[in-house]
Protein backbone atom coordinates (compact mmCIF):
# COMPACT_ATOMS: atom_id res chain seq x y z
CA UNK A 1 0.00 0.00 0.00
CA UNK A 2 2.90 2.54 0.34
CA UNK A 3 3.89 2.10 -3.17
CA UNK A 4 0.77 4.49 -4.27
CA UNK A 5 2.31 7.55 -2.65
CA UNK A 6 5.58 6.96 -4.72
CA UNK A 7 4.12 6.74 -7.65
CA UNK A 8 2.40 10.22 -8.08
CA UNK A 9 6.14 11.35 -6.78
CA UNK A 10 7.59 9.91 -9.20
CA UNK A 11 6.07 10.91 -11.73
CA UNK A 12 5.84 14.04 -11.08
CA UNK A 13 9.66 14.30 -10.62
CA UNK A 14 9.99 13.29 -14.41
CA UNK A 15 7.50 15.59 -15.71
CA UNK A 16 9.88 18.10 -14.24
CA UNK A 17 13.13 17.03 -14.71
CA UNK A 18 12.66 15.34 -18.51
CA UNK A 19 12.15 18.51 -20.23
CA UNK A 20 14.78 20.62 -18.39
CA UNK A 21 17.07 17.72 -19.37
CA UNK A 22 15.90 17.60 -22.80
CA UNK A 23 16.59 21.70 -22.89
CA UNK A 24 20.41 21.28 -21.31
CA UNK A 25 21.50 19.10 -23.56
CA UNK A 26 20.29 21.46 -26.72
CA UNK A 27 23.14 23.85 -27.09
CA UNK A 28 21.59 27.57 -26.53
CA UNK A 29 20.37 29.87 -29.86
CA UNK A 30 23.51 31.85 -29.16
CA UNK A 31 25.56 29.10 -28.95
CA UNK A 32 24.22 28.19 -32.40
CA UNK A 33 24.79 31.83 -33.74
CA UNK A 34 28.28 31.51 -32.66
CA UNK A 35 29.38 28.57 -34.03
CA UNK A 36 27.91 29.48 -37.00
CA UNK A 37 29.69 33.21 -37.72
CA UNK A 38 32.80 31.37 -36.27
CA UNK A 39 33.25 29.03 -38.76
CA UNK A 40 31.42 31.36 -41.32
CA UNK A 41 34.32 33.78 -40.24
CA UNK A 42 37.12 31.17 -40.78
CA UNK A 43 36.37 30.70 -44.14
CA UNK A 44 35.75 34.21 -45.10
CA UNK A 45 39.00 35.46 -43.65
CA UNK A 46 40.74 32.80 -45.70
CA UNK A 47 39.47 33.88 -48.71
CA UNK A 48 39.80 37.32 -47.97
CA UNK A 49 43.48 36.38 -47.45
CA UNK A 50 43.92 34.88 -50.45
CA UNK A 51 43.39 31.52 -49.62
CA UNK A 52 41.67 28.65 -52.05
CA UNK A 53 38.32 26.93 -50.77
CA UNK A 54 37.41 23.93 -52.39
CA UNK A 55 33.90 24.06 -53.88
CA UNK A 56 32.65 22.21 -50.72
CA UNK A 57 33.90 24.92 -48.43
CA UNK A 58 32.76 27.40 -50.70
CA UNK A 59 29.03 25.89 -50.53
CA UNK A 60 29.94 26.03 -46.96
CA UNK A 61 30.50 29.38 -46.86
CA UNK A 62 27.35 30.39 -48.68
CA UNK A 63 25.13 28.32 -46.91
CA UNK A 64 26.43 29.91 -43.27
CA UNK A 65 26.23 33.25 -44.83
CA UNK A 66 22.30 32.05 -45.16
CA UNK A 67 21.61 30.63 -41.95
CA UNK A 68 23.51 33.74 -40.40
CA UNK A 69 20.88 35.99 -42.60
CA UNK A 70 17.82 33.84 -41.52
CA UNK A 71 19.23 33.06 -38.09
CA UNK A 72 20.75 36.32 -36.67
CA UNK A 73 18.59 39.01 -38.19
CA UNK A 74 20.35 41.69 -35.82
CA UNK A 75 24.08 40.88 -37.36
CA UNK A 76 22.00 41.25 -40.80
CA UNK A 77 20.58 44.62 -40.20
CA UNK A 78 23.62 46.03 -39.13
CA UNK A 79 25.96 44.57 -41.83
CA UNK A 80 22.97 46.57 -44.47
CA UNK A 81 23.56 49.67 -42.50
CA UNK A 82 27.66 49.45 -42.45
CA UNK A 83 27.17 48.57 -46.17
CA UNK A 84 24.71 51.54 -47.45
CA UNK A 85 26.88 53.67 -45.03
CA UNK A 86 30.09 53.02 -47.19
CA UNK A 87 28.21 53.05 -50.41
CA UNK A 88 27.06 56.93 -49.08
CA UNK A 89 31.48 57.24 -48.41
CA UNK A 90 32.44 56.29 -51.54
CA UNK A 91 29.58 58.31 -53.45
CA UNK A 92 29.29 62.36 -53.73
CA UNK A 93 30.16 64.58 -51.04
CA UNK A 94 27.04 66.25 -50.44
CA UNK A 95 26.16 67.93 -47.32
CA UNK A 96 22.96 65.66 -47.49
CA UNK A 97 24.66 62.15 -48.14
CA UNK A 98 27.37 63.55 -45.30
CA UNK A 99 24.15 63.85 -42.53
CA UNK A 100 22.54 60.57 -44.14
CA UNK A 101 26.40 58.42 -43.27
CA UNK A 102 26.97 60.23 -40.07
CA UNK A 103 23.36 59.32 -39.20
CA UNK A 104 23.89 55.32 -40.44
CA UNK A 105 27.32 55.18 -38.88
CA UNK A 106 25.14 56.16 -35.33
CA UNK A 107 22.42 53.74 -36.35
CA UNK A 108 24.66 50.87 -36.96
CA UNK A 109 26.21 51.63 -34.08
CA UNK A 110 23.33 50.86 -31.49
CA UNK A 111 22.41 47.71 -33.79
CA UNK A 112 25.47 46.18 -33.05
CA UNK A 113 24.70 46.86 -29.36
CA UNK A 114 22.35 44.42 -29.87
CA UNK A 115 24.21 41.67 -31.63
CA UNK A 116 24.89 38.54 -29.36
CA UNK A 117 21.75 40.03 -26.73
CA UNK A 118 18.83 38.01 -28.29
CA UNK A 119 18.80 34.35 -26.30
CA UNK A 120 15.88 33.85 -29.03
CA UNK A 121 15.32 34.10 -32.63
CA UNK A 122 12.29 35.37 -31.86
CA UNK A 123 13.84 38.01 -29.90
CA UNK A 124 16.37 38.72 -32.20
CA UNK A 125 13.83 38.94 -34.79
CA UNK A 126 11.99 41.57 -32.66
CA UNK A 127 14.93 43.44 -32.02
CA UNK A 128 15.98 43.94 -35.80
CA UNK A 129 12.57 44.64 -37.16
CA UNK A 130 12.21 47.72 -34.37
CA UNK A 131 15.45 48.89 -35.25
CA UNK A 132 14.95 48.69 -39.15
CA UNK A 133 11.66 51.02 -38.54
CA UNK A 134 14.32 53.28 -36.98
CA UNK A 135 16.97 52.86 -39.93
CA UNK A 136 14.53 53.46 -42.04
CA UNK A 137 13.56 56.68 -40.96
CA UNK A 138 16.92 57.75 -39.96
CA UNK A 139 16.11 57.94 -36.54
CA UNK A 140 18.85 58.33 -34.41
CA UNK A 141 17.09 59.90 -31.40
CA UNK A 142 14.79 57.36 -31.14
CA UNK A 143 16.78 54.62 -31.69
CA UNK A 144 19.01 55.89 -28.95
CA UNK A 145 16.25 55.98 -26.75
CA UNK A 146 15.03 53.23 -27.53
CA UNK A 147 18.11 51.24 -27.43
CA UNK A 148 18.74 53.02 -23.86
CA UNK A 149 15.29 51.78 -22.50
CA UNK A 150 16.01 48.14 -23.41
């Protein structure tokens, strides 16, 4: 008769513990991110260095360019801003396309605050589409506020 007490116990103790064991053994979304841009990174700088990848590496390297696109949209938005920023460098010196870089170079600045914060895509998601609606309208202000209140 004592045995019925155990066995709510029991199972109650692996209700808890399963899924907390199934979530420790899953390596974290930034975890994932890193690896990815890591090894991304590797074979980037050793082609910028004028290094040979086979064409499996370079698949390789395309395909983590992807997943870093679909998988770290804050990294994505802020490598668009550095990018439209040094088209605006290269191009005419206008007083106009002067303000519009100084304001990208501040906007990419607080995106990469965020890079590496998100602990979910989801999150990181939310984080880069706020801070597009900012980029869009060059919004420096409030993305500094913004960015200040998070």
């Amino acid at each position: 008769m004592s045995s019925c007490p155990v066995k709510p116990v029991l199972f109650t103790i692996l209700l808890v513990t399963s899924p907390w064991g199934l979530l420790a053994d899953e390596p974290s979304y930034h975890d994932k991110i890193l690896a990815i841009s890591n090894r991304y990174r590797a074979l980037e700088n050793r082609k910028d260095l004028g290094g040979s990848l086979s064409p499996a590496e370079e698949t390789e390297r395309q395909c983590l360019l992807g997943q870093l696109i679909d998988q770290d949209p804050v990294s994505a938005l802020a490598q668009e801003i550095v990018a439209e920023f040094q088209a605006l460098q290269q191009g005419s010196r206008q007083p106009e396309e002067r303000a519009t870089a100084d304001k990208l170079l501040e906007l990419s600045q607080i995106a990469i605050r965020f890079e590496g914060r998100a602990s979910t895509l989801a999150e990181a998601k939310s984080f880069a589409n706020v801070l597009r609606k900012f980029v869009v309208r060059r919004d420096v202000e409030g993305a500094r506020a913004w960015a200040n209140a998070q």
